[in-house]
C-alpha atoms as a PDB file:
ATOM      1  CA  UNK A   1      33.051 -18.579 -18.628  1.00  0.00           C
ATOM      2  CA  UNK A   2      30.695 -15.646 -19.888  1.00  0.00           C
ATOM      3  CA  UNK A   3      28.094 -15.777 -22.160  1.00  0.00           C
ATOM      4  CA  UNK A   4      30.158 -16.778 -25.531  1.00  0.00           C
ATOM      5  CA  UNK A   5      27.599 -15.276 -27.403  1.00  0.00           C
ATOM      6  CA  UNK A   6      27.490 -12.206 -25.820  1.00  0.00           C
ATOM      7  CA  UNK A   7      31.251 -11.681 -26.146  1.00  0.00           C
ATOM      8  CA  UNK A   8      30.981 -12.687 -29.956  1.00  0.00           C
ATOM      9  CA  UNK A   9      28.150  -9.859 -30.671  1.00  0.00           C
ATOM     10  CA  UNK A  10      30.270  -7.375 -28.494  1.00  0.00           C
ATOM     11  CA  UNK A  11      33.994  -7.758 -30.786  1.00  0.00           C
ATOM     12  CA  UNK A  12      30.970  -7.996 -34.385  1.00  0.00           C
ATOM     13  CA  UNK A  13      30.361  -4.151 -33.360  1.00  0.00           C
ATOM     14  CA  UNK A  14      27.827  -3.016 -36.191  1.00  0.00           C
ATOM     15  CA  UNK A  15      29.229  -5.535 -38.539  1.00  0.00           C
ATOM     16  CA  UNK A  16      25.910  -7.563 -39.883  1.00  0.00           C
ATOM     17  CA  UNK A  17      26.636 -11.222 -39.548  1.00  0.00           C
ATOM     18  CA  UNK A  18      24.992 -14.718 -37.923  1.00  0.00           C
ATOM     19  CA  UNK A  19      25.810 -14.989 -34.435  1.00  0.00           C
ATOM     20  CA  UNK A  20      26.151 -18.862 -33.665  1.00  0.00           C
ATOM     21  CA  UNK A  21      24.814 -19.899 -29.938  1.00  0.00           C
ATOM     22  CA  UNK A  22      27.607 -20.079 -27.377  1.00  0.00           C
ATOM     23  CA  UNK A  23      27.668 -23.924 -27.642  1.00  0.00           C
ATOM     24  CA  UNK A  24      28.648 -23.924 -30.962  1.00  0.00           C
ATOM     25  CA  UNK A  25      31.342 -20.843 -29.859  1.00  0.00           C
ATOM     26  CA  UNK A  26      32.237 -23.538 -27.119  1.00  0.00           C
ATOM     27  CA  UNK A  27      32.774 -26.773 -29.446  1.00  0.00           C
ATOM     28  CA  UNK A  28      34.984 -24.474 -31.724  1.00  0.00           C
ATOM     29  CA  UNK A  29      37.099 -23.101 -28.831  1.00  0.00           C
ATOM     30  CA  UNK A  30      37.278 -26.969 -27.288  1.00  0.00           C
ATOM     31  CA  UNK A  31      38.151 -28.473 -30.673  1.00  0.00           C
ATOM     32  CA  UNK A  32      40.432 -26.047 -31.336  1.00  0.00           C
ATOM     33  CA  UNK A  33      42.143 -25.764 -27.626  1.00  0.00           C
ATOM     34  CA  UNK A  34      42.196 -30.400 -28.008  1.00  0.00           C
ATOM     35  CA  UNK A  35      44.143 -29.678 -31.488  1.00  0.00           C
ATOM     36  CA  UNK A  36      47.125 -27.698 -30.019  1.00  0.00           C
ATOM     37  CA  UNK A  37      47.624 -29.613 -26.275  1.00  0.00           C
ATOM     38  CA  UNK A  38      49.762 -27.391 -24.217  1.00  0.00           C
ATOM     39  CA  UNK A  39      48.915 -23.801 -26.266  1.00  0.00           C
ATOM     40  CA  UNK A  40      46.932 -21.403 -24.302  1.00  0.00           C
ATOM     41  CA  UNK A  41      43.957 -18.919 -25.521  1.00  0.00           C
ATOM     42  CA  UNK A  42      40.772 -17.954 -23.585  1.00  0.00           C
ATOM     43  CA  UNK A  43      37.929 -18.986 -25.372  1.00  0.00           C
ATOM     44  CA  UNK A  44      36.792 -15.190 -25.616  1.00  0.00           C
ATOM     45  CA  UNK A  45      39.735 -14.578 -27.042  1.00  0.00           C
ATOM     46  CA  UNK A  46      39.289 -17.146 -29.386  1.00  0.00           C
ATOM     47  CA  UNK A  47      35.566 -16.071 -30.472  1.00  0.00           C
ATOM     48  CA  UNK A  48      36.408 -12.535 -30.331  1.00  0.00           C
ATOM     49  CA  UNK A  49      38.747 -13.580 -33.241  1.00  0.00           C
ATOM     50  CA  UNK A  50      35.980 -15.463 -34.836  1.00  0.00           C
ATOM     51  CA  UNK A  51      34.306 -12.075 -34.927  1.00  0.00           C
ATOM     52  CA  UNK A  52      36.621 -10.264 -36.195  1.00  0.00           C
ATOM     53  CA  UNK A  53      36.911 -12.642 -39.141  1.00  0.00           C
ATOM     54  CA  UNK A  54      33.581 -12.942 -40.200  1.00  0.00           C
ATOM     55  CA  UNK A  55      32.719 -11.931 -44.080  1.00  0.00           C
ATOM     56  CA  UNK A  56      30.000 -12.070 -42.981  1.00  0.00           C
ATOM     57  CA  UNK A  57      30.019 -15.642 -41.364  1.00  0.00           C
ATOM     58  CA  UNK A  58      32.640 -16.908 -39.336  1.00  0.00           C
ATOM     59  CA  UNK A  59      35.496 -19.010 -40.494  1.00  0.00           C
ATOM     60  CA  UNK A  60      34.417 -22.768 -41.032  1.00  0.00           C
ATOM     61  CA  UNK A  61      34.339 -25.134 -38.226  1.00  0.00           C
ATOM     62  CA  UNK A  62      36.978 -27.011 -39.311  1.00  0.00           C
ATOM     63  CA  UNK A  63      39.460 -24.452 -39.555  1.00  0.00           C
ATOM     64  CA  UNK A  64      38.889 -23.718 -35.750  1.00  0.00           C
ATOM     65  CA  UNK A  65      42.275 -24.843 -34.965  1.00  0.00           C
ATOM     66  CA  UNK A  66      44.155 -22.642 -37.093  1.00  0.00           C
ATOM     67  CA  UNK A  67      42.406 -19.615 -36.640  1.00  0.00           C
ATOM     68  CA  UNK A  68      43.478 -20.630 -32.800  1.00  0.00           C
ATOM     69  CA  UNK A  69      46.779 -21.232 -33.248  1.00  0.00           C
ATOM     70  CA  UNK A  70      47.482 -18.561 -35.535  1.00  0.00           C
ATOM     71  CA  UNK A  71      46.210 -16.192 -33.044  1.00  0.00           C
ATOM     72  CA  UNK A  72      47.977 -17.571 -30.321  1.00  0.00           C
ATOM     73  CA  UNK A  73      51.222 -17.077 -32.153  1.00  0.00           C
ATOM     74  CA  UNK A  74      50.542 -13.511 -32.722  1.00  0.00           C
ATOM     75  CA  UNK A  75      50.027 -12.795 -28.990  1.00  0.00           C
ATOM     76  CA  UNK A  76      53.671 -14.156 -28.567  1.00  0.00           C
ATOM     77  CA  UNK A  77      52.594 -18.027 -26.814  1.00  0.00           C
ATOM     78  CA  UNK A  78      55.771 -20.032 -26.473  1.00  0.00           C
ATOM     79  CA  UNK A  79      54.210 -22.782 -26.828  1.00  0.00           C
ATOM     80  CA  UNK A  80      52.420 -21.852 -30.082  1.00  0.00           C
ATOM     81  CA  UNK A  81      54.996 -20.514 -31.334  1.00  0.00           C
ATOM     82  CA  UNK A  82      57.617 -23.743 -30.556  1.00  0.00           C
ATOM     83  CA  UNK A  83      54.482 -25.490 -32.205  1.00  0.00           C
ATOM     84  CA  UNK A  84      53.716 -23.733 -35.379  1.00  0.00           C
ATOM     85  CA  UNK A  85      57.667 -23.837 -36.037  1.00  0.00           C
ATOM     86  CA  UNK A  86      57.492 -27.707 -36.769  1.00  0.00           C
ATOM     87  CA  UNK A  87      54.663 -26.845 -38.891  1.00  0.00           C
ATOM     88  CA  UNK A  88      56.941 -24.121 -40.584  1.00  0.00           C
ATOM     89  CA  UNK A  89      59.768 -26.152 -41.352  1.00  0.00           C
ATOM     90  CA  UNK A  90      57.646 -28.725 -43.023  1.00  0.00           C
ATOM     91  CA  UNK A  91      55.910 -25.844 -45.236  1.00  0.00           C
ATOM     92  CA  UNK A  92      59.056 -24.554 -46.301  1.00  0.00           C
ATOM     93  CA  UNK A  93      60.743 -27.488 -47.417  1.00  0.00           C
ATOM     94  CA  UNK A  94      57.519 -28.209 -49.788  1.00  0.00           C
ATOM     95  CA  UNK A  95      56.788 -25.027 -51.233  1.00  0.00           C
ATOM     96  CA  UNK A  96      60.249 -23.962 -51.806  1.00  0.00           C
ATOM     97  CA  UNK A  97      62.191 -26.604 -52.708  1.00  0.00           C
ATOM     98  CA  UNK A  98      61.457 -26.068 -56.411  1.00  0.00           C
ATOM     99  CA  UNK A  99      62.905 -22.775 -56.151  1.00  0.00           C
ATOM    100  CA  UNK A 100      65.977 -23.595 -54.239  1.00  0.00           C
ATOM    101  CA  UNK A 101      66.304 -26.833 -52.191  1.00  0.00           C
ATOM    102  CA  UNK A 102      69.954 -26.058 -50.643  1.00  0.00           C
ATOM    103  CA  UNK A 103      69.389 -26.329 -46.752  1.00  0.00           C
ATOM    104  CA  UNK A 104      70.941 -22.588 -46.764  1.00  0.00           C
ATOM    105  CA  UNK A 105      68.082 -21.403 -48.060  1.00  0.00           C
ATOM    106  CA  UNK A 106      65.573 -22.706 -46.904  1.00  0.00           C
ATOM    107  CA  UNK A 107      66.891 -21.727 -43.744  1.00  0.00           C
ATOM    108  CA  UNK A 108      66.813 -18.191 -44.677  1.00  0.00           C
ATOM    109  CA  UNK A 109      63.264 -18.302 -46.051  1.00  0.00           C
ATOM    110  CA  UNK A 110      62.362 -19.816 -42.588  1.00  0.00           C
ATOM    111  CA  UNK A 111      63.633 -17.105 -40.706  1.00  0.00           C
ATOM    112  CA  UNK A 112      62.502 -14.170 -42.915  1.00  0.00           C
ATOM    113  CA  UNK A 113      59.007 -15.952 -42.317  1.00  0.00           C
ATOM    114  CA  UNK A 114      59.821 -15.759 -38.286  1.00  0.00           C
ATOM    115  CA  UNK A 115      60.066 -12.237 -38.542  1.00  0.00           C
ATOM    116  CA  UNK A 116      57.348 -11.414 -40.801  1.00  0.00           C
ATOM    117  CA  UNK A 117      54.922 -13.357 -39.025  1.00  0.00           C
ATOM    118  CA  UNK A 118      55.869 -12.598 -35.641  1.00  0.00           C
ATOM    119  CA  UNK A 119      57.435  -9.151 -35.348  1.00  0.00           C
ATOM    120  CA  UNK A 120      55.370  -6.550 -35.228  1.00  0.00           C
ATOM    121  CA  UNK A 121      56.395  -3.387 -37.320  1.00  0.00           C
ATOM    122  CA  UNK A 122      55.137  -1.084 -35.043  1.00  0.00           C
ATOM    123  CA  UNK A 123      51.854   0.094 -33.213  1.00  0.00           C
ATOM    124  CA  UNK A 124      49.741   0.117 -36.481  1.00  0.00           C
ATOM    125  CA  UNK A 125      51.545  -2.925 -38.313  1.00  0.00           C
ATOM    126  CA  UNK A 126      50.912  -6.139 -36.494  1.00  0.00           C
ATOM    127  CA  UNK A 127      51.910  -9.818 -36.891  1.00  0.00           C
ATOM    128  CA  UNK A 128      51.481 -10.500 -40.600  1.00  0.00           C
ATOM    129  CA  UNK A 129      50.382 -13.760 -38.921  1.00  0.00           C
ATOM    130  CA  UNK A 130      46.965 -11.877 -38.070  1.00  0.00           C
ATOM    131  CA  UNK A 131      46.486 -11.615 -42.044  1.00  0.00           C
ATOM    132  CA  UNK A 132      45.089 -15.230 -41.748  1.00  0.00           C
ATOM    133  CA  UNK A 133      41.685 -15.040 -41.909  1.00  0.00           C
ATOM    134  CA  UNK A 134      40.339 -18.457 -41.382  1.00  0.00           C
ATOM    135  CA  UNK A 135      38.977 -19.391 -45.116  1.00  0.00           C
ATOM    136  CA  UNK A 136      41.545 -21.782 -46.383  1.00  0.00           C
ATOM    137  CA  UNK A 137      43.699 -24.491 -44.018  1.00  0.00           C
ATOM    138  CA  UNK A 138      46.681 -22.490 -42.443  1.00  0.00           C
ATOM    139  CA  UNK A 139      49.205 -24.958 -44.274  1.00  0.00           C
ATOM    140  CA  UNK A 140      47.518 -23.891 -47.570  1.00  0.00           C
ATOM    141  CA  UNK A 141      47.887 -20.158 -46.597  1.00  0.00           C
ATOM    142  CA  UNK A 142      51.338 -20.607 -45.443  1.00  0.00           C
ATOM    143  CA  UNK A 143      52.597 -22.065 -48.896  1.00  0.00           C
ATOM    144  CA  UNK A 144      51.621 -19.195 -50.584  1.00  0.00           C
ATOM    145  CA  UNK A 145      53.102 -16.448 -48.015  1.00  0.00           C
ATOM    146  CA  UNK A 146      56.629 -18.796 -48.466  1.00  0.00           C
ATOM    147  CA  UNK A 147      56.672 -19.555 -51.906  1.00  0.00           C
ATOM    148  CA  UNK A 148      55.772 -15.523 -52.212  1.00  0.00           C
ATOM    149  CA  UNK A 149      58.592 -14.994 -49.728  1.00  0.00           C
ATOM    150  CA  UNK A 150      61.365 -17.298 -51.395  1.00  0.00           C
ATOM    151  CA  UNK A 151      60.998 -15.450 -55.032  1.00  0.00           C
ATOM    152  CA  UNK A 152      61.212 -12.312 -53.349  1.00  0.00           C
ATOM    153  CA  UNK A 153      64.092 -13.256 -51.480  1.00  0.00           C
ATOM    154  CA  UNK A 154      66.051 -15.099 -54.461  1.00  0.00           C
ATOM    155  CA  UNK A 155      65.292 -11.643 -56.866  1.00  0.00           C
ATOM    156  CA  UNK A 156      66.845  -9.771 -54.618  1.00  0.00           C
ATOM    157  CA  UNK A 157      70.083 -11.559 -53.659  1.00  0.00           C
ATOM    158  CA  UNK A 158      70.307 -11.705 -57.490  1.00  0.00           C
ATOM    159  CA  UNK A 159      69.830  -8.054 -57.970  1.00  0.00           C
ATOM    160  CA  UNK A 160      71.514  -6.470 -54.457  1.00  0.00           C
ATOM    161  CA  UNK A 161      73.598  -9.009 -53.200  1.00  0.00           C
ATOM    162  CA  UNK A 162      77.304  -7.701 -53.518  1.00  0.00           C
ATOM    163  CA  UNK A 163      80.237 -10.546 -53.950  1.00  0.00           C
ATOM    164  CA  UNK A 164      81.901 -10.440 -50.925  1.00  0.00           C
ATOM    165  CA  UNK A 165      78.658 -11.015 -48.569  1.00  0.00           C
ATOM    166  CA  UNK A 166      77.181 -14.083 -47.815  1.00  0.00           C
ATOM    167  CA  UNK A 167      73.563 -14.762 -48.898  1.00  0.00           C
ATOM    168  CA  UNK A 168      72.077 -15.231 -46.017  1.00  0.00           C
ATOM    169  CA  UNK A 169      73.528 -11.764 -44.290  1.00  0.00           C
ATOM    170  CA  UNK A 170      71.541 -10.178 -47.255  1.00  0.00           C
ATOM    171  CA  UNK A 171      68.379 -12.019 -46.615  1.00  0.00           C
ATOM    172  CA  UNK A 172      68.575 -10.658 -42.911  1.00  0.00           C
ATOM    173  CA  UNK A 173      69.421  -6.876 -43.512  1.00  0.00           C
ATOM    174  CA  UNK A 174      66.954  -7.514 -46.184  1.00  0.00           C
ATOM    175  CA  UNK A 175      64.464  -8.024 -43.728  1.00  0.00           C
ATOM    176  CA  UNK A 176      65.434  -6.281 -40.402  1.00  0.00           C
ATOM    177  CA  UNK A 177      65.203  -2.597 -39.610  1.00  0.00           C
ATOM    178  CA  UNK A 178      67.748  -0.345 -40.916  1.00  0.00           C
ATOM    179  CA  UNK A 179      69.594  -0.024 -37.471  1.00  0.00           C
ATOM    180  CA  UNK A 180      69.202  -3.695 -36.959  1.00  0.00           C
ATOM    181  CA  UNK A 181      71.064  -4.670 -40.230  1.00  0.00           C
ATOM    182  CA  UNK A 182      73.610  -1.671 -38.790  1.00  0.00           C
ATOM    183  CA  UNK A 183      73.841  -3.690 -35.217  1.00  0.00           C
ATOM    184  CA  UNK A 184      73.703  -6.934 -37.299  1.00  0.00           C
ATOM    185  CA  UNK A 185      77.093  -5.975 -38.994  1.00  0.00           C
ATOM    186  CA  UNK A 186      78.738  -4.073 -36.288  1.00  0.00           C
ATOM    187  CA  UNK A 187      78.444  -6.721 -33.595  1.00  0.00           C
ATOM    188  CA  UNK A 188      78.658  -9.538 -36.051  1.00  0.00           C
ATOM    189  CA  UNK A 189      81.766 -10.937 -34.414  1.00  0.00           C
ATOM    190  CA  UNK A 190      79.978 -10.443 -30.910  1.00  0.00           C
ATOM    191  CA  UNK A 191      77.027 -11.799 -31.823  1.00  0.00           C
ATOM    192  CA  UNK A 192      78.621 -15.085 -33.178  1.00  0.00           C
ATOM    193  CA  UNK A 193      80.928 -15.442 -30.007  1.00  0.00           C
ATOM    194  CA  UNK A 194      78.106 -14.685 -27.790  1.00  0.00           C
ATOM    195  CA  UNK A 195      76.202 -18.009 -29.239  1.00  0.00           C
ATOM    196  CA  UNK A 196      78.580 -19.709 -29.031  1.00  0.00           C
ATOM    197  CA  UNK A 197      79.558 -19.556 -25.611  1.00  0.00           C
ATOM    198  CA  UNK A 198      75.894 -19.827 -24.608  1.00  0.00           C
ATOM    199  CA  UNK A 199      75.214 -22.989 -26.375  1.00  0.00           C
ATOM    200  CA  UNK A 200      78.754 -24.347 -24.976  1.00  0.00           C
ATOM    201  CA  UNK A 201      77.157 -23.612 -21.588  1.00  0.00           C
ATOM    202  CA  UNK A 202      73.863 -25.267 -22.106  1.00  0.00           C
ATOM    203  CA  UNK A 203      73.326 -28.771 -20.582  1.00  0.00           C
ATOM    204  CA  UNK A 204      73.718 -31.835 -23.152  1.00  0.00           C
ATOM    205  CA  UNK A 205      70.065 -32.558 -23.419  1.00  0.00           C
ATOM    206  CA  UNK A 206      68.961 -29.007 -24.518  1.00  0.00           C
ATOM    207  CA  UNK A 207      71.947 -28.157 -26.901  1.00  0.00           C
ATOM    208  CA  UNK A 208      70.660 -31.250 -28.508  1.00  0.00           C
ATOM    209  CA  UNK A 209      66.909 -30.546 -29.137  1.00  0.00           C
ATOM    210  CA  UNK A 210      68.176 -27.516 -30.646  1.00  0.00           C
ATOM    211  CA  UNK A 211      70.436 -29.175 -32.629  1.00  0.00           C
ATOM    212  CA  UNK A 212      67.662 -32.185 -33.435  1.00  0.00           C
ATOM    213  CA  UNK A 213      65.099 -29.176 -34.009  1.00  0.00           C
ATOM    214  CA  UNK A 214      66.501 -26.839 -35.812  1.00  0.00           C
ATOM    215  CA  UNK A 215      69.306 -28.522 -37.964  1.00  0.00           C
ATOM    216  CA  UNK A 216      67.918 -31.931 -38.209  1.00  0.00           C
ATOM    217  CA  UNK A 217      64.469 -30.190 -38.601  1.00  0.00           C
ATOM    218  CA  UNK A 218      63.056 -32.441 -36.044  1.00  0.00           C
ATOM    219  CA  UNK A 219      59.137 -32.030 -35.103  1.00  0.00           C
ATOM    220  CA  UNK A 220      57.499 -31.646 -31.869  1.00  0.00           C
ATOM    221  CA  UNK A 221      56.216 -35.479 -32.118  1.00  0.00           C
ATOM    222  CA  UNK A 222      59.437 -36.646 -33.580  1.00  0.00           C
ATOM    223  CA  UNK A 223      61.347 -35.642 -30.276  1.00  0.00           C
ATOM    224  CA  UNK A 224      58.845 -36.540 -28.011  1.00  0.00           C
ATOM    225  CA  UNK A 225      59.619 -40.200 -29.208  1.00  0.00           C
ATOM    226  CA  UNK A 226      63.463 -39.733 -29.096  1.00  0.00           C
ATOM    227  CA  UNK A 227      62.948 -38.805 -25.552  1.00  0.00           C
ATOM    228  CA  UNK A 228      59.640 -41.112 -24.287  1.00  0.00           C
ATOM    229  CA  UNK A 229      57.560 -38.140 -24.144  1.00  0.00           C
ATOM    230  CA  UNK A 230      54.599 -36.143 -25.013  1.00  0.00           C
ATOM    231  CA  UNK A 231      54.815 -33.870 -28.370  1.00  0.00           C
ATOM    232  CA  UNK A 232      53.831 -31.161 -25.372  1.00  0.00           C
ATOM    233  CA  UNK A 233      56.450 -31.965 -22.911  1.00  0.00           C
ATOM    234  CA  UNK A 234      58.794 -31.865 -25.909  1.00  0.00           C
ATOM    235  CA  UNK A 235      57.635 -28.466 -26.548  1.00  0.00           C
ATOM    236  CA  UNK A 236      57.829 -26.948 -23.186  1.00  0.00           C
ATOM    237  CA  UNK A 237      61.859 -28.359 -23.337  1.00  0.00           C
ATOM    238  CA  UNK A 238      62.388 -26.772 -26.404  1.00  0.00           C
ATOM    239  CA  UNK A 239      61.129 -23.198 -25.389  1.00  0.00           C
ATOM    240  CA  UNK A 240      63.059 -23.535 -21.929  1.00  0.00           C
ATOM    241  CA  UNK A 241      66.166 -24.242 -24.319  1.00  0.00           C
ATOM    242  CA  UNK A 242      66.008 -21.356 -26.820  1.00  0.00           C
ATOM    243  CA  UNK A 243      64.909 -18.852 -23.942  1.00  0.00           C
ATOM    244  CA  UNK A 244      67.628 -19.976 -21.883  1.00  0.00           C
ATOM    245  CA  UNK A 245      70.195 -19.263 -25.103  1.00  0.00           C
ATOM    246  CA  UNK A 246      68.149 -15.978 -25.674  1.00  0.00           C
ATOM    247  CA  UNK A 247      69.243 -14.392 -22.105  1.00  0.00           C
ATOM    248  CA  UNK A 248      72.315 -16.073 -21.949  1.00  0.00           C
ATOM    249  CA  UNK A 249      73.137 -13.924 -25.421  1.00  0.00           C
ATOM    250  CA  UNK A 250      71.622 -10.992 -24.624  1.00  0.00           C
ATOM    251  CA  UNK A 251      73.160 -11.268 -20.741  1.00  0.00           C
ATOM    252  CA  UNK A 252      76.688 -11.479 -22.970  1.00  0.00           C
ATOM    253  CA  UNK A 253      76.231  -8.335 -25.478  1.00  0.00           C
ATOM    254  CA  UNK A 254      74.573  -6.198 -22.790  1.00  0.00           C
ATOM    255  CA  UNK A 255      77.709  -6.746 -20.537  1.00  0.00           C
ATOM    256  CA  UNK A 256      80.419  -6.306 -23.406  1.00  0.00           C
ATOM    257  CA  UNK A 257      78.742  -3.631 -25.036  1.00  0.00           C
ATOM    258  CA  UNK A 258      77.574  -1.807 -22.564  1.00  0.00           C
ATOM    259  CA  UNK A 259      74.221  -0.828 -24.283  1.00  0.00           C
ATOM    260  CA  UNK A 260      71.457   1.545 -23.289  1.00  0.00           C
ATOM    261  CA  UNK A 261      68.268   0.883 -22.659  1.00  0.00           C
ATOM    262  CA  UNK A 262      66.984   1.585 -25.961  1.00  0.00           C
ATOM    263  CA  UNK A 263      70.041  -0.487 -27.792  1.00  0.00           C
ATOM    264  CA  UNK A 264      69.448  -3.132 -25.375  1.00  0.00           C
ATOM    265  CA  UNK A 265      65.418  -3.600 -27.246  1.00  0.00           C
ATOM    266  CA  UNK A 266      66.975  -3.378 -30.403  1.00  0.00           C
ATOM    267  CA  UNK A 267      69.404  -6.009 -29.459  1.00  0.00           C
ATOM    268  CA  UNK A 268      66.822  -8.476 -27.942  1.00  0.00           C
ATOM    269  CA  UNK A 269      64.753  -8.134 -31.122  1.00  0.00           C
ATOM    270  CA  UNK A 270      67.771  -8.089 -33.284  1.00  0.00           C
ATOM    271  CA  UNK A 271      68.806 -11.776 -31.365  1.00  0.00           C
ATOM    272  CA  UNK A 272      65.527 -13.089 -31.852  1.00  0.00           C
ATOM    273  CA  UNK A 273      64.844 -12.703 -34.787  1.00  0.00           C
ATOM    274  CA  UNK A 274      68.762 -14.365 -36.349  1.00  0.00           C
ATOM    275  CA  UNK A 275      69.438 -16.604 -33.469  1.00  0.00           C
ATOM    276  CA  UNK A 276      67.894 -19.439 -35.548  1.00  0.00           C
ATOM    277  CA  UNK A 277      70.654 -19.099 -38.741  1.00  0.00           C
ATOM    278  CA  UNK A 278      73.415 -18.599 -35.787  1.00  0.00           C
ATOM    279  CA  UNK A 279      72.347 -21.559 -33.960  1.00  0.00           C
ATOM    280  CA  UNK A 280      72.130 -23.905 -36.961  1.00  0.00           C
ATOM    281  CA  UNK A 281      75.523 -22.884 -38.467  1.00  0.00           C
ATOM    282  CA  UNK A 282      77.409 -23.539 -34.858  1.00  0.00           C
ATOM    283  CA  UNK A 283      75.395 -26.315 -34.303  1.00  0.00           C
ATOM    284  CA  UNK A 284      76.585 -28.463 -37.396  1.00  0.00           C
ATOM    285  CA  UNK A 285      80.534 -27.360 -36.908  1.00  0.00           C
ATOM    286  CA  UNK A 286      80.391 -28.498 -33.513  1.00  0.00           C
ATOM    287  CA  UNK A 287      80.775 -32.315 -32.631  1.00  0.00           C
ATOM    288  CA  UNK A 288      77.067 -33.988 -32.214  1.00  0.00           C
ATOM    289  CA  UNK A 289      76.426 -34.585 -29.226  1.00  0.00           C
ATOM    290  CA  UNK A 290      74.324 -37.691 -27.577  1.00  0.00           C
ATOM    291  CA  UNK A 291      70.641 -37.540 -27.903  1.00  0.00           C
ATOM    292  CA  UNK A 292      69.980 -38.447 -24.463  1.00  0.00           C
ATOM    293  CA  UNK A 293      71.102 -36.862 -21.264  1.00  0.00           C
END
C-alpha cells in the first residue's frame, strides 16, 4: 500500500488543508472497509475522496463509512449498490410517508432516487450520489434528497399528469431522457413481456429474493437469516439475481427489436433504471413462491 499520506496531499492539489498521517488515513479506510463487509474500494481511492472533501479538514472520522460507501456506489460496486438499496428503502419509507405512504409511491420515489443517484447525466454531470460530502450521516443526507424528491414528484403528477396515464409512467418519463421516456412508451408492451418471461425463467430461490427484496422490502440482514447466511452472501445472491434478469431482458428486446448499437445503450440504461417498478408489479400478481430452494 503506498504512502497514504502522500496520495492524500497529491488528490488536495493547492487546496490548503491538515494532512492527517497515513495511520490515521489507514484506520479510516479499515473502519470504513469493516462497516460495509463484501464492498470493495482501495484505500487510495478512499483517501483521495477524503481529499477531495475537505473544507478545509476532512470529513469526521465517524462518517468514514459513508463517505466509503457512497463512493463506492458511484463507481457502479454491485455490492454497494445491492447494499445501500436496503438502506434506501428504509429512508424512503420514513421521510416520505407523511407525504404519501401508498406502497406505489414510495416505490416511485425509490426509483427516481436510483437514477438520480446512480446515473450519470453525462461526462460533466456525475452521480448526484458524489454530492455527499461527508459532514452529516448519509441517512440524514438521504432524507432530505427524498423528502426533496417526493414533493417534487407529487407537484408534478398534480400539475402534468394527464388522466389516462398511470402515475408512476409519469414519474419515469419524468425522470428519464427524452428518448428514454420515447423507448419507455414504445416498447412498453415489450418491455413488460420481456420481464416477465425472464423472471418465469429464473430458478425458485432467486425469483424469491427479488420478490422478498424488493416487494416485501426485505434487508440484506433480514435475508441472510431467512436463508442461514451472511448479510454479504445475501448480497452477492441478490446482485447475481437482478444481473441475471438484466441480460436475460436486454438478451429478449435486443433479439425482437433488432436494435443498433446505440439503441441497444439506451435500452440497457432504459432497463436499469425501471426494472425495479416492473419487477415489483409482476412479482405481487404472480403466485408467491417458497422462500427456500
Amino acid at each position: 500500500m503506498s504512502a497514504l499520506d502522500a496520495v492524500f496531499r497529491e488528490a488536495l492539489g493547492d487546496a490548503q488543508a491538515a494532512v492527517p498521517p497515513a495511520p490515521e488515513l489507514e484506520a479510516r479506510w479499515r473502519a470504513a472497509r469493516a462497516a460495509w463487509p463484501g464492498v470493495e474500494l482501495s484505500a487510495e481511492a478512499f483517501v483521495r475522496r477524503l481529499a477531495e472533501l475537505c473544507r478545509p479538514e476532512p470529513p469526521p472520522a465517524e462518517h468514514a463509512p459513508d463517505v466509503y460507501i457512497a463512493l463506492a456506489c458511484a463507481n457502479g460496486d454491485a455490492a454497494a449498490l445491492s447494499a445501500f438499496d436496503g438502506m434506501l428503502a428504509t429512508v424512503v419509507a420514513q421521510a416520505v410517508g407523511r407525504v404519501d405512504a401508498s406502497r406505489s409511491f414510495l416505490d416511485e420515489v425509490a426509483q427516481v432516487l436510483r437514477q438520480k443517484l446512480f446515473v450519470a447525466q453525462g461526462e460533466d454531470a456525475p452521480p448526484k450520489i458524489l454530492e455527499y460530502a461527508g459532514r452529516a450521516p448519509l441517512r440524514s443526507w438521504l432524507r432530505v434528497v427524498a423528502k426533496r424528491a417526493a414533493l417534487n414528484l407529487r407537484r408534478g403528477v398534480r400539475r402534468d399528469a394527464p388522466e389516462e396515464h398511470a402515475p408512476g409512467d409519469v414519474a419515469m418519463a419524468a425522470q428519464a431522457a427524452p428518448e428514454l421516456a420515447y423507448m419507455k412508451a414504445l416498447y412498453k408492451d415489450r418491455f413488460e413481456a420481456a420481464t416477465r418471461d425472464a423472471l418465469r425463467a429464473l430458478p425458485s430461490r432467486e425469483r424469491t429474493l427479488l420478490r422478498l427484496h424488493l416487494a416485501e422490502r426485505m434487508t440484506l440482514v433480514q435475508l441472510g437469516a431467512v436463508y442461514d447466511v451472511s448479510h454479504a452472501t445475501a448480497a452477492r445472491w441478490l446482485t447475481a439475481a437482478r444481473e441475471k434478469l438484466v441480460a436475460a431482458v436486454r438478451g429478449a428486446l435486443m433479439e425482437q427489436l433488432g436494435l443498433s448499437p446505440s439503441e441497444f445503450e439506451s435500452m440497457a440504461a432504459l432497463v436499469r433504471s425501471h426494472l425495479d417498478v416492473q419487477v415489483v408489479e409482476l412479482l405481487q400478481s404472480m403466485a408467491p413462491s417458497s422462500r427456500r430452494s
